[in-house]
N, C-alpha and C. Protein backbone atom coordinates (compact mmCIF):
# COMPACT_ATOMS: atom_id res chain seq x y z
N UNK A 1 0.82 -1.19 0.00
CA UNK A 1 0.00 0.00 0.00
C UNK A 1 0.87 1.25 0.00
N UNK A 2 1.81 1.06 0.79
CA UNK A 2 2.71 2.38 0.99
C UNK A 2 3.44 2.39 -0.45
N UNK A 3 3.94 1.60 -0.53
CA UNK A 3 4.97 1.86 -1.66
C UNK A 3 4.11 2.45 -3.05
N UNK A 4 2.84 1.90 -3.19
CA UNK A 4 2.09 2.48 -4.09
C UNK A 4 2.01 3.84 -4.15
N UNK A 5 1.76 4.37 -2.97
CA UNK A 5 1.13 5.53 -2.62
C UNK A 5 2.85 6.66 -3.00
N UNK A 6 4.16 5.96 -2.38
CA UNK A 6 5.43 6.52 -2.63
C UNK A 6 5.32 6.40 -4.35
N UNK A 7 5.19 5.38 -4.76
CA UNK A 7 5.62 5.14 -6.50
C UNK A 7 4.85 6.40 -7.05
N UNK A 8 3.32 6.51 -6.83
CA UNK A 8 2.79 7.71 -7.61
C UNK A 8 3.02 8.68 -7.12
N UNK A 9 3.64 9.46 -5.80
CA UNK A 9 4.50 10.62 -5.52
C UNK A 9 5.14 10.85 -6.22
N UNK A 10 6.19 9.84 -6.50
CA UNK A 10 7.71 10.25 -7.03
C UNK A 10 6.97 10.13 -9.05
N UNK A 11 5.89 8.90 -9.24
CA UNK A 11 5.77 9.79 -10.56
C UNK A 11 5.31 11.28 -10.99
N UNK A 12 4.36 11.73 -9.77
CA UNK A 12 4.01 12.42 -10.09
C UNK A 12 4.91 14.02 -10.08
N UNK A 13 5.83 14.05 -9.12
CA UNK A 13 6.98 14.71 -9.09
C UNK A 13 7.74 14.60 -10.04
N UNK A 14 7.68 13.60 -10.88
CA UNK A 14 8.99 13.87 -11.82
C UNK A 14 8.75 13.85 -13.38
N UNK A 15 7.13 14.24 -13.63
CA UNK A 15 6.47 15.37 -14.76
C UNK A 15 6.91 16.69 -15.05
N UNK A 16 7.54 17.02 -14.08
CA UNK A 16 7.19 18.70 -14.12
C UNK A 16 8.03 19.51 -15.44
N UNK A 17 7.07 20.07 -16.30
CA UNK A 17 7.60 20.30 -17.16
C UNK A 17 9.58 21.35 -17.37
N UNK A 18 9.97 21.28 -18.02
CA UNK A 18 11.28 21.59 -18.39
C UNK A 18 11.56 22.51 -19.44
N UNK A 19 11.36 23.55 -19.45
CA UNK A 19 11.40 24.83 -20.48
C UNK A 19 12.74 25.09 -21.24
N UNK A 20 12.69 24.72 -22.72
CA UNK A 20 14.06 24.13 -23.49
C UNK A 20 13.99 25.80 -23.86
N UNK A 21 13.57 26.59 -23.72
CA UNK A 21 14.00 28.27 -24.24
C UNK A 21 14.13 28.56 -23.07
N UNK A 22 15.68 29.55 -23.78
CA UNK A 22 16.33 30.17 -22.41
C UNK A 22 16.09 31.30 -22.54
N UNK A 23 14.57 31.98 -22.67
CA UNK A 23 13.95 33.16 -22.48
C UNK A 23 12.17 32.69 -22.27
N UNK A 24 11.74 33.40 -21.22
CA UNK A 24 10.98 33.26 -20.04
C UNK A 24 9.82 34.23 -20.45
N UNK A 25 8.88 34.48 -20.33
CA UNK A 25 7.98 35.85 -20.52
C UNK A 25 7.16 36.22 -19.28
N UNK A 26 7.13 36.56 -18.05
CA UNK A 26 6.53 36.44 -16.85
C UNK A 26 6.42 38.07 -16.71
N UNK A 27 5.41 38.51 -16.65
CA UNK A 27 4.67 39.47 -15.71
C UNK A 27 5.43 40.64 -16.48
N UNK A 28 5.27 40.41 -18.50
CA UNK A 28 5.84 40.96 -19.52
C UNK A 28 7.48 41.39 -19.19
N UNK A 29 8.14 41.25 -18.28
CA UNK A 29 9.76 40.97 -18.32
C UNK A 29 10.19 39.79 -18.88
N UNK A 30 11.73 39.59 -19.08
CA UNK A 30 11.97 38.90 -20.13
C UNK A 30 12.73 38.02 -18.84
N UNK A 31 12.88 37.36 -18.70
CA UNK A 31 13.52 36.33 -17.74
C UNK A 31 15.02 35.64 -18.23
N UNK A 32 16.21 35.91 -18.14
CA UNK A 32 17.10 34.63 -18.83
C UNK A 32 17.36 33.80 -17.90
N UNK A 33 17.71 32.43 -18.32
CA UNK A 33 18.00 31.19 -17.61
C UNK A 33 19.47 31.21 -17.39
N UNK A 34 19.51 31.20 -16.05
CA UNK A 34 21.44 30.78 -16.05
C UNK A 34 21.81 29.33 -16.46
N UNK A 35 23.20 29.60 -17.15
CA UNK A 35 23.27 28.73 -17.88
C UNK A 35 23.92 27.26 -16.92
N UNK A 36 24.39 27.58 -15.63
CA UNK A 36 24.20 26.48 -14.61
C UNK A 36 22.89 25.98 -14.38
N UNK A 37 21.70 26.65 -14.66
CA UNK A 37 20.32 25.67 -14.16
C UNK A 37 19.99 24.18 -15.16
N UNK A 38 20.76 24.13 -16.11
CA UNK A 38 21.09 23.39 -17.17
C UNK A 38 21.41 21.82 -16.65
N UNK A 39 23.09 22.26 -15.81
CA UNK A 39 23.62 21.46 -15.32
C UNK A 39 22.51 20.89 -13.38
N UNK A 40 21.71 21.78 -13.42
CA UNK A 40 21.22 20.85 -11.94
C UNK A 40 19.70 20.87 -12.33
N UNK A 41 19.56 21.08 -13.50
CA UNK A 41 18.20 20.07 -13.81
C UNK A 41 18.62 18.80 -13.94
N UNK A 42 19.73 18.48 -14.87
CA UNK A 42 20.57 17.27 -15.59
C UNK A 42 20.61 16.37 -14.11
N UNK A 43 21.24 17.24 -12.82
CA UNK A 43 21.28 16.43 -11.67
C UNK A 43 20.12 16.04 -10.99
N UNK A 44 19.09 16.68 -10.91
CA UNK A 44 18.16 16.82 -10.38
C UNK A 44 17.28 16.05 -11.12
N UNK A 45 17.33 15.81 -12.44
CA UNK A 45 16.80 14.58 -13.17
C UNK A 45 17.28 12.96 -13.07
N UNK A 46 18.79 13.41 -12.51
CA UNK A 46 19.55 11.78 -12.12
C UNK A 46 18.97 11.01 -10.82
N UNK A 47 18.71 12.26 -9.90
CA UNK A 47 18.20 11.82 -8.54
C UNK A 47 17.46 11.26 -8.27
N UNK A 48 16.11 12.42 -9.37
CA UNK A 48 14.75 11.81 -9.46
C UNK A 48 14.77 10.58 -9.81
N UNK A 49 15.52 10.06 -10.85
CA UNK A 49 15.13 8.91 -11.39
C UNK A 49 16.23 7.84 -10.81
N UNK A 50 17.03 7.51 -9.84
CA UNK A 50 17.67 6.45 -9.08
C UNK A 50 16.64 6.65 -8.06
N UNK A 51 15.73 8.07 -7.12
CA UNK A 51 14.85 7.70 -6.38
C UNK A 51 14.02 6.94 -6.84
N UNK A 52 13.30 6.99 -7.69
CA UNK A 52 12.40 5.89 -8.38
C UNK A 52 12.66 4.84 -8.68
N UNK A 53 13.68 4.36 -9.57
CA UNK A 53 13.95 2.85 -9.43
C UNK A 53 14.72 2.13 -7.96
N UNK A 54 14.79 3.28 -6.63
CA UNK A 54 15.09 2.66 -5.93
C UNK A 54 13.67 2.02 -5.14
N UNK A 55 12.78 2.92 -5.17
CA UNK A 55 11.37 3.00 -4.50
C UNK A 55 10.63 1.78 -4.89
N UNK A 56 10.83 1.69 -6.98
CA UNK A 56 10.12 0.52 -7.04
C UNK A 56 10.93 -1.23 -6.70
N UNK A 57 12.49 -0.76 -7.29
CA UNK A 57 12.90 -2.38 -6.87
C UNK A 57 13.65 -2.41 -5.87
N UNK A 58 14.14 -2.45 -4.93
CA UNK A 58 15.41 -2.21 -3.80
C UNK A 58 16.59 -2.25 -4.72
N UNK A 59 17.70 -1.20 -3.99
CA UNK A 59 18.58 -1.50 -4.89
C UNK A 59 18.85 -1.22 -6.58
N UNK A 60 17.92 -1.25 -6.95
CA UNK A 60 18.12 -0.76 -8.72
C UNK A 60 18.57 1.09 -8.99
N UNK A 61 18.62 1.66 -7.68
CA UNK A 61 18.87 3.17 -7.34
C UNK A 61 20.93 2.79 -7.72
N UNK A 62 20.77 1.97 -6.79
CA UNK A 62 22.60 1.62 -6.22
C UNK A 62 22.84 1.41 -7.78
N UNK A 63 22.66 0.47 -8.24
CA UNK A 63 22.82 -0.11 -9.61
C UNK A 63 22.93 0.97 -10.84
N UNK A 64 21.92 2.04 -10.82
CA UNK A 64 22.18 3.20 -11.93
C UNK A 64 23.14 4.31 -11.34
N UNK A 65 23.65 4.42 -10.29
CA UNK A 65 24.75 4.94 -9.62
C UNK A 65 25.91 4.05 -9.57
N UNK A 66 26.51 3.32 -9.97
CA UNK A 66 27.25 2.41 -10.35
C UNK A 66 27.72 2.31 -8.60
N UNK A 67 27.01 1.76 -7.68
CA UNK A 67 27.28 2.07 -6.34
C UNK A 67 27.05 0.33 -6.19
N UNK A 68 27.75 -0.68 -6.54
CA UNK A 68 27.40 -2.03 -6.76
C UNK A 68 27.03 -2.89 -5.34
N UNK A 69 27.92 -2.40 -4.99
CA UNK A 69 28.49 -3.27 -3.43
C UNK A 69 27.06 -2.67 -2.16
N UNK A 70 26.46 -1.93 -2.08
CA UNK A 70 25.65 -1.86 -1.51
C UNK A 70 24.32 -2.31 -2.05
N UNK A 71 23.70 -3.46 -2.88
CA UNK A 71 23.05 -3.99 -3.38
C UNK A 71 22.50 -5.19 -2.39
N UNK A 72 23.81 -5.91 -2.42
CA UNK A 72 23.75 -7.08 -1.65
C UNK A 72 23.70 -6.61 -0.21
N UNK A 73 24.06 -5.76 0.78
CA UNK A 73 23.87 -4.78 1.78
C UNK A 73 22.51 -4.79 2.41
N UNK A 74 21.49 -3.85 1.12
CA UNK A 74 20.57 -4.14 1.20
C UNK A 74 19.65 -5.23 1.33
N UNK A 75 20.07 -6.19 0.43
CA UNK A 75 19.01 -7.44 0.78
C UNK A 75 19.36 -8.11 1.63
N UNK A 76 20.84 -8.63 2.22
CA UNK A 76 21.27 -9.10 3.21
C UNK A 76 20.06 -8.06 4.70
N UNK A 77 19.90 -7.07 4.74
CA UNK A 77 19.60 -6.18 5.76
C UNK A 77 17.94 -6.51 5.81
N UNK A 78 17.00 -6.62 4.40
CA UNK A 78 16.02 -6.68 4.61
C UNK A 78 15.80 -8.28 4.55
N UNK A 79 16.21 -9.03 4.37
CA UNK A 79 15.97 -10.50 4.45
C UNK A 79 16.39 -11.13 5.57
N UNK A 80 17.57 -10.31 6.70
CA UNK A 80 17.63 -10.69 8.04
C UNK A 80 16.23 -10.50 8.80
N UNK A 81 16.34 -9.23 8.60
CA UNK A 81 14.68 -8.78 9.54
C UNK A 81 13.72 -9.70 9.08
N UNK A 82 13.36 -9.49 7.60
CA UNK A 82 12.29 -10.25 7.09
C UNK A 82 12.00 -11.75 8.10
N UNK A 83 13.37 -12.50 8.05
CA UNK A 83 13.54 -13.89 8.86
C UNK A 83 12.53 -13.68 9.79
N UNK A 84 13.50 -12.72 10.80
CA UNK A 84 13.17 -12.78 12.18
C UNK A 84 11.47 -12.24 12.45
N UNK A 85 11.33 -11.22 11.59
CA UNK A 85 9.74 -11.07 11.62
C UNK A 85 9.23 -12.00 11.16
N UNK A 86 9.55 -13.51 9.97
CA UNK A 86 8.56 -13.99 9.78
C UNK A 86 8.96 -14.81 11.31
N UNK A 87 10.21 -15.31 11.95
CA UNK A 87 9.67 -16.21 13.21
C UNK A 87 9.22 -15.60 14.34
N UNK A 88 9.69 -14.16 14.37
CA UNK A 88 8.44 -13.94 15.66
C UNK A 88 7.24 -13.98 15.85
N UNK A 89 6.47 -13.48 14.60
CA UNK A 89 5.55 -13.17 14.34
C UNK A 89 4.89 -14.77 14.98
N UNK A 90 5.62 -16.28 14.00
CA UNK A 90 5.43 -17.37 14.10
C UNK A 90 4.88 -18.15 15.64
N UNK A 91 5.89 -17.40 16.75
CA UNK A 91 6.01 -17.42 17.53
C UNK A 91 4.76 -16.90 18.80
N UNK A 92 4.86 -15.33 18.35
CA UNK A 92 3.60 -14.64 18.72
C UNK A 92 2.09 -15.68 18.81
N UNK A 93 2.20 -16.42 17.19
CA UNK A 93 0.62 -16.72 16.85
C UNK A 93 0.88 -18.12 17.65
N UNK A 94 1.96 -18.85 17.74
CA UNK A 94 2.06 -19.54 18.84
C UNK A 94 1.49 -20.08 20.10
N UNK A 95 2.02 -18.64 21.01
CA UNK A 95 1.16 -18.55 22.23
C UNK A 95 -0.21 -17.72 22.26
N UNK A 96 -0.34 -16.89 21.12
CA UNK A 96 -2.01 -16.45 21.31
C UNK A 96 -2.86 -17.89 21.16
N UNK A 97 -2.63 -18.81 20.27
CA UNK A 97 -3.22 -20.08 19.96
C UNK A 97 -3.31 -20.85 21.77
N UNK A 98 -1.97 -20.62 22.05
CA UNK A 98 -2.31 -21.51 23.45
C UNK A 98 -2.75 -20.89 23.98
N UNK A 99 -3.01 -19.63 24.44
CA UNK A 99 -3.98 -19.02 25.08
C UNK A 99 -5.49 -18.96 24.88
N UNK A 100 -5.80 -19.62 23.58
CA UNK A 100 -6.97 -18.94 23.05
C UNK A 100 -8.04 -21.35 23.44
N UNK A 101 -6.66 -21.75 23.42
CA UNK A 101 -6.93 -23.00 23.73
C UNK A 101 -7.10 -23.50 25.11
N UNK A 102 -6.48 -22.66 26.07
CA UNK A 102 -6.41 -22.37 27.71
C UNK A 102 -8.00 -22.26 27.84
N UNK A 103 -8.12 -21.26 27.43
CA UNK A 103 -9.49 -20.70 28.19
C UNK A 103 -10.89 -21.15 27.52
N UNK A 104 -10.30 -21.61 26.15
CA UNK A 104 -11.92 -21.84 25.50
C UNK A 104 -12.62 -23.11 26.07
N UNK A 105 -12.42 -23.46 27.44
CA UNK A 105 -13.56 -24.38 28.56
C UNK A 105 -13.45 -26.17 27.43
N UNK A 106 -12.71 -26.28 26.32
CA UNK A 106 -13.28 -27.76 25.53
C UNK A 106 -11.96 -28.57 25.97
N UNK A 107 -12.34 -29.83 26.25
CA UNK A 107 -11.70 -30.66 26.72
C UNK A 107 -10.70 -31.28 25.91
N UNK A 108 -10.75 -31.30 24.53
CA UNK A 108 -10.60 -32.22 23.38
C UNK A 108 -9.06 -31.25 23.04
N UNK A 109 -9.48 -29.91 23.49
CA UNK A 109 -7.97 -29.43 23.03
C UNK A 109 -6.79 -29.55 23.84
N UNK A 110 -5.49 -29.83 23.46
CA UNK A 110 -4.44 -30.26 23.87
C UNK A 110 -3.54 -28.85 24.44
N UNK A 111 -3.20 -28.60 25.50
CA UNK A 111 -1.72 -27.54 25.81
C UNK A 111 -0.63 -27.63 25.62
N UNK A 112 -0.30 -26.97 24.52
CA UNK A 112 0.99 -27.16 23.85
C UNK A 112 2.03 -26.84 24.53
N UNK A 113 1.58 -26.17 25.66
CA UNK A 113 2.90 -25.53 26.67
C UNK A 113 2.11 -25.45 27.64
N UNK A 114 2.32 -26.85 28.67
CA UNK A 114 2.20 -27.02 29.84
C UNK A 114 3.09 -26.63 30.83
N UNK A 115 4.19 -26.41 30.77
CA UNK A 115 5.17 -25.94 31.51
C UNK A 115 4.90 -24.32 31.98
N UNK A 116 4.41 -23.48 31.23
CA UNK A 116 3.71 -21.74 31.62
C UNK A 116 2.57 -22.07 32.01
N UNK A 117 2.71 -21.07 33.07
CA UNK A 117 1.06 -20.69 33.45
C UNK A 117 0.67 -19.68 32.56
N UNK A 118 -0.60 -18.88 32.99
CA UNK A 118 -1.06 -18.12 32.15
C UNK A 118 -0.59 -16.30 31.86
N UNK A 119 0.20 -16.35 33.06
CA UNK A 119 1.16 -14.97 32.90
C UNK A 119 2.36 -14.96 32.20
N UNK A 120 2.82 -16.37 32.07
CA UNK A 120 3.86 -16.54 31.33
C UNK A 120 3.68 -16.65 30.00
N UNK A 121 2.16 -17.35 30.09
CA UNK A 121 2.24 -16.97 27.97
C UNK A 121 1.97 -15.62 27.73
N UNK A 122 1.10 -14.61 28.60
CA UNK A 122 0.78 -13.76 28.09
C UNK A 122 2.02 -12.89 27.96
N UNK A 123 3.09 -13.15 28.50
CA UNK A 123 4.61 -12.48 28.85
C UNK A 123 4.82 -12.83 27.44
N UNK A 124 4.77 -14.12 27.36
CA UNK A 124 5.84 -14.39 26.13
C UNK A 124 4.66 -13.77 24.68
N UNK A 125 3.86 -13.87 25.22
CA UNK A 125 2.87 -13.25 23.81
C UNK A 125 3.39 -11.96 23.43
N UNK A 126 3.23 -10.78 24.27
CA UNK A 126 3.45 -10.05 24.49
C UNK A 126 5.12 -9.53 23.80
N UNK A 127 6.09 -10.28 24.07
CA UNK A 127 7.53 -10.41 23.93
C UNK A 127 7.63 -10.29 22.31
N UNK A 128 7.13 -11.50 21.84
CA UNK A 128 7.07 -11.64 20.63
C UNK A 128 6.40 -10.72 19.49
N UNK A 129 5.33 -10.26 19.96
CA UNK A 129 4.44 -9.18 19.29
C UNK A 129 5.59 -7.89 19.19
N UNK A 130 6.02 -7.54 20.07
CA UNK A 130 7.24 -6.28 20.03
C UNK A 130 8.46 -6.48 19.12
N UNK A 131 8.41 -7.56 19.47
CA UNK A 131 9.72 -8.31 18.46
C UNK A 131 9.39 -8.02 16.95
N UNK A 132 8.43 -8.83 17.04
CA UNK A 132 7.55 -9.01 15.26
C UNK A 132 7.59 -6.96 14.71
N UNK A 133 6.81 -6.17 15.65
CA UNK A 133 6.80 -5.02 15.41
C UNK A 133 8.27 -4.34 15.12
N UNK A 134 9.10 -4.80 15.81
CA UNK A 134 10.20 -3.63 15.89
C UNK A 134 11.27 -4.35 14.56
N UNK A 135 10.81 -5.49 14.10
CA UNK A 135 11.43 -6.34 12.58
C UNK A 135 10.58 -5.23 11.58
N UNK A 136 9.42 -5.14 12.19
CA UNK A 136 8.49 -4.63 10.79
C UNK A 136 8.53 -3.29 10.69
N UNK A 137 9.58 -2.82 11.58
CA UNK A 137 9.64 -1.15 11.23
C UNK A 137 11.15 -1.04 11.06
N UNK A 138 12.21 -2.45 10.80
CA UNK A 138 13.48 -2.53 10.43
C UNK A 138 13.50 -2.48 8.82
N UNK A 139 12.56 -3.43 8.66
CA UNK A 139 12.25 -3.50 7.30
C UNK A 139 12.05 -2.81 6.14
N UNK A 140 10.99 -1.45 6.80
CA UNK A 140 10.61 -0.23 6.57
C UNK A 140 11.78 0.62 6.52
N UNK A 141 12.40 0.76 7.85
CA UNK A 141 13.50 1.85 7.70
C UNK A 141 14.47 1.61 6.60
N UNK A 142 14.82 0.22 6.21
CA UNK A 142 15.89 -0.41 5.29
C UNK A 142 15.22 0.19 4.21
N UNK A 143 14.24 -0.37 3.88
CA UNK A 143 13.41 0.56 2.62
C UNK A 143 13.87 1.93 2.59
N UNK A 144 13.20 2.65 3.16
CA UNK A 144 13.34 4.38 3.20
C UNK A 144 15.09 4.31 3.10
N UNK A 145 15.81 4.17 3.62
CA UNK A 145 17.42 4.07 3.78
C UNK A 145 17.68 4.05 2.17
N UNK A 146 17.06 2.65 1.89
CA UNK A 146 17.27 2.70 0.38
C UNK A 146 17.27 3.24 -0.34
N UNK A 147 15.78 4.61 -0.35
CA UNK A 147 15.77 5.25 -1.23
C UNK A 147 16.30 6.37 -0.77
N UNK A 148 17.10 6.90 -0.12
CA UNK A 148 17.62 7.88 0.55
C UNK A 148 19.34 7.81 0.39
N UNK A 149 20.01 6.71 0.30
CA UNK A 149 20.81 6.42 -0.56
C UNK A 149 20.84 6.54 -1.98
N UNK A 150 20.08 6.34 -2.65
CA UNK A 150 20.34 5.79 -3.72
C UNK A 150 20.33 7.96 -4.58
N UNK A 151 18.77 8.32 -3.69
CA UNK A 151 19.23 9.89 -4.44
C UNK A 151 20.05 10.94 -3.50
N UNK A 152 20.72 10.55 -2.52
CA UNK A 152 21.98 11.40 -2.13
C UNK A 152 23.18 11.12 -3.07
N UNK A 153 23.12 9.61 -3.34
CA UNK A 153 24.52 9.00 -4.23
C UNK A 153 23.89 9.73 -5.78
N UNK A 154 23.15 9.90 -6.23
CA UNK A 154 23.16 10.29 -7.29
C UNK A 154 22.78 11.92 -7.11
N UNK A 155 23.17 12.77 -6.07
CA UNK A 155 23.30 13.91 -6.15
C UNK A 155 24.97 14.36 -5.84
N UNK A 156 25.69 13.15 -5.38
CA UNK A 156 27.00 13.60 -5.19
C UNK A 156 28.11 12.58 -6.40
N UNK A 157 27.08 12.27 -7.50
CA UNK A 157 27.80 11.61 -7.87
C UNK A 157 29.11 12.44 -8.66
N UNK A 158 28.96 13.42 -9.57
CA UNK A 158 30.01 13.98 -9.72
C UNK A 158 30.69 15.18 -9.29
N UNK A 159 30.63 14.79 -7.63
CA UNK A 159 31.42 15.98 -6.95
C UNK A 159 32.57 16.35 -7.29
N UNK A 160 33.70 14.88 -6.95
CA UNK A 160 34.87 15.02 -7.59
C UNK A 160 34.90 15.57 -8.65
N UNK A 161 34.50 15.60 -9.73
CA UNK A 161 34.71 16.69 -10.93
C UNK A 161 34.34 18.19 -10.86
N UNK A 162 33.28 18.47 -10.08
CA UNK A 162 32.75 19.28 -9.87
C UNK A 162 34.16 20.54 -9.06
N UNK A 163 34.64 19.94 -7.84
CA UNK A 163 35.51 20.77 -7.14
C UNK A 163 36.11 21.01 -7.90
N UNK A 164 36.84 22.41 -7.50
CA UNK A 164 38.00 23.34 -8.23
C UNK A 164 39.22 22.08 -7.96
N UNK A 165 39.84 21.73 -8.91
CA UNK A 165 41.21 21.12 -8.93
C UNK A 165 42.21 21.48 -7.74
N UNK A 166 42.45 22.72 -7.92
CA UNK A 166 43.66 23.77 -6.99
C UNK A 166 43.41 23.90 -5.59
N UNK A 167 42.18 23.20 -5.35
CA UNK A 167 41.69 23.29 -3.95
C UNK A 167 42.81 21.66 -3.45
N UNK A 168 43.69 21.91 -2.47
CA UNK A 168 44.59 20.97 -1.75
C UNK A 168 44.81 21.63 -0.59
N UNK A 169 45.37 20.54 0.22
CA UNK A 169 45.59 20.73 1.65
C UNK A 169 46.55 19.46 1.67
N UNK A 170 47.86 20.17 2.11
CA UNK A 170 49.30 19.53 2.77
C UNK A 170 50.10 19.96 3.69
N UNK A 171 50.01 18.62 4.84
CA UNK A 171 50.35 18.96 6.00
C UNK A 171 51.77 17.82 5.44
N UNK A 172 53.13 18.99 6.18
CA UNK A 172 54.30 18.47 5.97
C UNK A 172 55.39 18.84 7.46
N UNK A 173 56.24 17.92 7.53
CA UNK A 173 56.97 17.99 9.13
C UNK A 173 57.74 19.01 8.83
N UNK A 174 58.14 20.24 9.52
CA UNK A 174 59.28 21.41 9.32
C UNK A 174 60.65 21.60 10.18
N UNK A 175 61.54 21.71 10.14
CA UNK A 175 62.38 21.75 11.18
C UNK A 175 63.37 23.07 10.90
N UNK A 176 63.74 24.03 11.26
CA UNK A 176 64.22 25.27 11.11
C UNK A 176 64.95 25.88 12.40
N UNK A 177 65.63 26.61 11.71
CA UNK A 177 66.83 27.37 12.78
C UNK A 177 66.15 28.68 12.72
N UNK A 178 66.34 29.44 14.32
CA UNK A 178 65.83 31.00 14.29
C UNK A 178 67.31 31.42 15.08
N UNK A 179 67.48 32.19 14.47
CA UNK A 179 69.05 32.95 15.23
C UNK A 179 68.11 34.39 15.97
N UNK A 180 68.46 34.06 16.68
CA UNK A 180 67.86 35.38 17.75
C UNK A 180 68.98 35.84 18.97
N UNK A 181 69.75 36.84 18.69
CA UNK A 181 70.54 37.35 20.12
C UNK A 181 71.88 36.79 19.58
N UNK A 182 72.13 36.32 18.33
CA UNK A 182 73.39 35.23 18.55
C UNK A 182 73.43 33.88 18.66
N UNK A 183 71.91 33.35 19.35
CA UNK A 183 72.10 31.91 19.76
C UNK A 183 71.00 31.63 18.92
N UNK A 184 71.47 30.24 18.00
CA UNK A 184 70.35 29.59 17.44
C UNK A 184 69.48 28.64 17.97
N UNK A 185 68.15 28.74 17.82
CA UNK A 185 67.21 28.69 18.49
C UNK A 185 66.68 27.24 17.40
N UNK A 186 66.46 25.68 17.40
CA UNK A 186 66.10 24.94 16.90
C UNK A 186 64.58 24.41 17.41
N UNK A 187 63.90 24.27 16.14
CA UNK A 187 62.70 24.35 16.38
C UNK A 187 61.88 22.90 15.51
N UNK A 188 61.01 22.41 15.90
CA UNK A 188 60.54 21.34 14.51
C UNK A 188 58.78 21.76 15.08
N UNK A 189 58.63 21.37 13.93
CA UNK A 189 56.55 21.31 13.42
C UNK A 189 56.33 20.84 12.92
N UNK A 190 54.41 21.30 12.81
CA UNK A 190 54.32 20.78 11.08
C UNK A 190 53.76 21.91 10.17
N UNK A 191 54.19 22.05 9.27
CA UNK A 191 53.17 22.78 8.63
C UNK A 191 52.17 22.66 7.34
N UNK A 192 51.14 23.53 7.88
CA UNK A 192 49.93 23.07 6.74
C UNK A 192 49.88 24.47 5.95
N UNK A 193 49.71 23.43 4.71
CA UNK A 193 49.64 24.57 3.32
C UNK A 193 47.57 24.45 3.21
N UNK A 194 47.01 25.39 2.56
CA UNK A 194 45.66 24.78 2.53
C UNK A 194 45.79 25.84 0.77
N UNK A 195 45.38 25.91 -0.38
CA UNK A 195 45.43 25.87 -1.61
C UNK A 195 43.94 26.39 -1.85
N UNK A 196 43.45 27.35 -2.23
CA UNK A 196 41.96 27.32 -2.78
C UNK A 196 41.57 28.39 -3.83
């Protein structure tokens, strides 16, 4: 249900028309387009669309970001939980069953767990239900994670190109003589160059 409701968000967000003339006519002024809005539509179109194929398949975000290795990440992450929510859950319906077999007064049914009394199943009922819940909102978060990865990585994908080259920072050990008064004065550091 959710993911439906996410899939037609993100289609419907990522219609919005794209004006190929770089002259505007608004409120009879003439508008020009900078010629950077070019380059972060281009990004802003990459995002959109690794958010979307992350939303609909897990992972297919990582995959058009050439981001490989967090693929398997993902399903390893949602197929652990998945496990454990399907055995708690298993577990849960377990002891509601023996509880629901405790009290219903018929003779013919068997106690599968004679060893608890009746505070102890409702303990362990109880146990398990939280369990099952807190898998089923691991599951979820792995989801959302997913798609939250997939369009940060495709908004930083070409940073490195993006930065100024000349931008460096080098930290190097120094060692120098200060003559002061006659007597030389020996000194060591480090020093940092920073480049921008």
């Amino acid at each position: 249900m959710w993911r439906a409701v996410l899939l037609c968000l993100c289609v419907i967000t990522s219609f919005r028309s794209v004006a190929g003339n770089p002259f505007e006519l608004k409120d009879s002024y003439i508008l020009i387009k900078d010629s950077t809005s070019k380059l972060t539509n281009d990004i802003n179109r990459e995002a959109r669309k690794a958010t979307l194929m992350s939303a609909v398949l897990p992972g297919l975000g990582q995959v058009y970001n050439r981001k490989y290795w967090k693929v398997p990440v993902i399903y390893a992450a949602a197929g652990g939980l998945g496990y454990l929510l399907i055995q708690n859950n298993k577990q849960y319906k377990d002891y509601q069953q023996a509880l629901t077999y405790r009290f219903d007064d018929d003779t013919s049914t068997e106690d599968a767990y004679p060893q608890y009394d009746d505070a102890n199943l409702v303990t362990l009922k109880k146990k398990y239900k939280k369990r099952r819940d807190l898998c089923g909102i691991g599951v979820g978060a792995v989801y959302l994670l997913n798609i939250i990865d997939a369009n940060v990585d495709a908004h930083l994908r070409g940073f490195d190109e993006k930065i100024n080259e000349k931008l460096s920072l080098s930290i190097r050990p120094c060692a120098n003589v200060l003559t002061t008064f006659q007597q030389p004065v020996y000194y060591s550091g480090l020093k940092i160059k920073l480049k921008f």
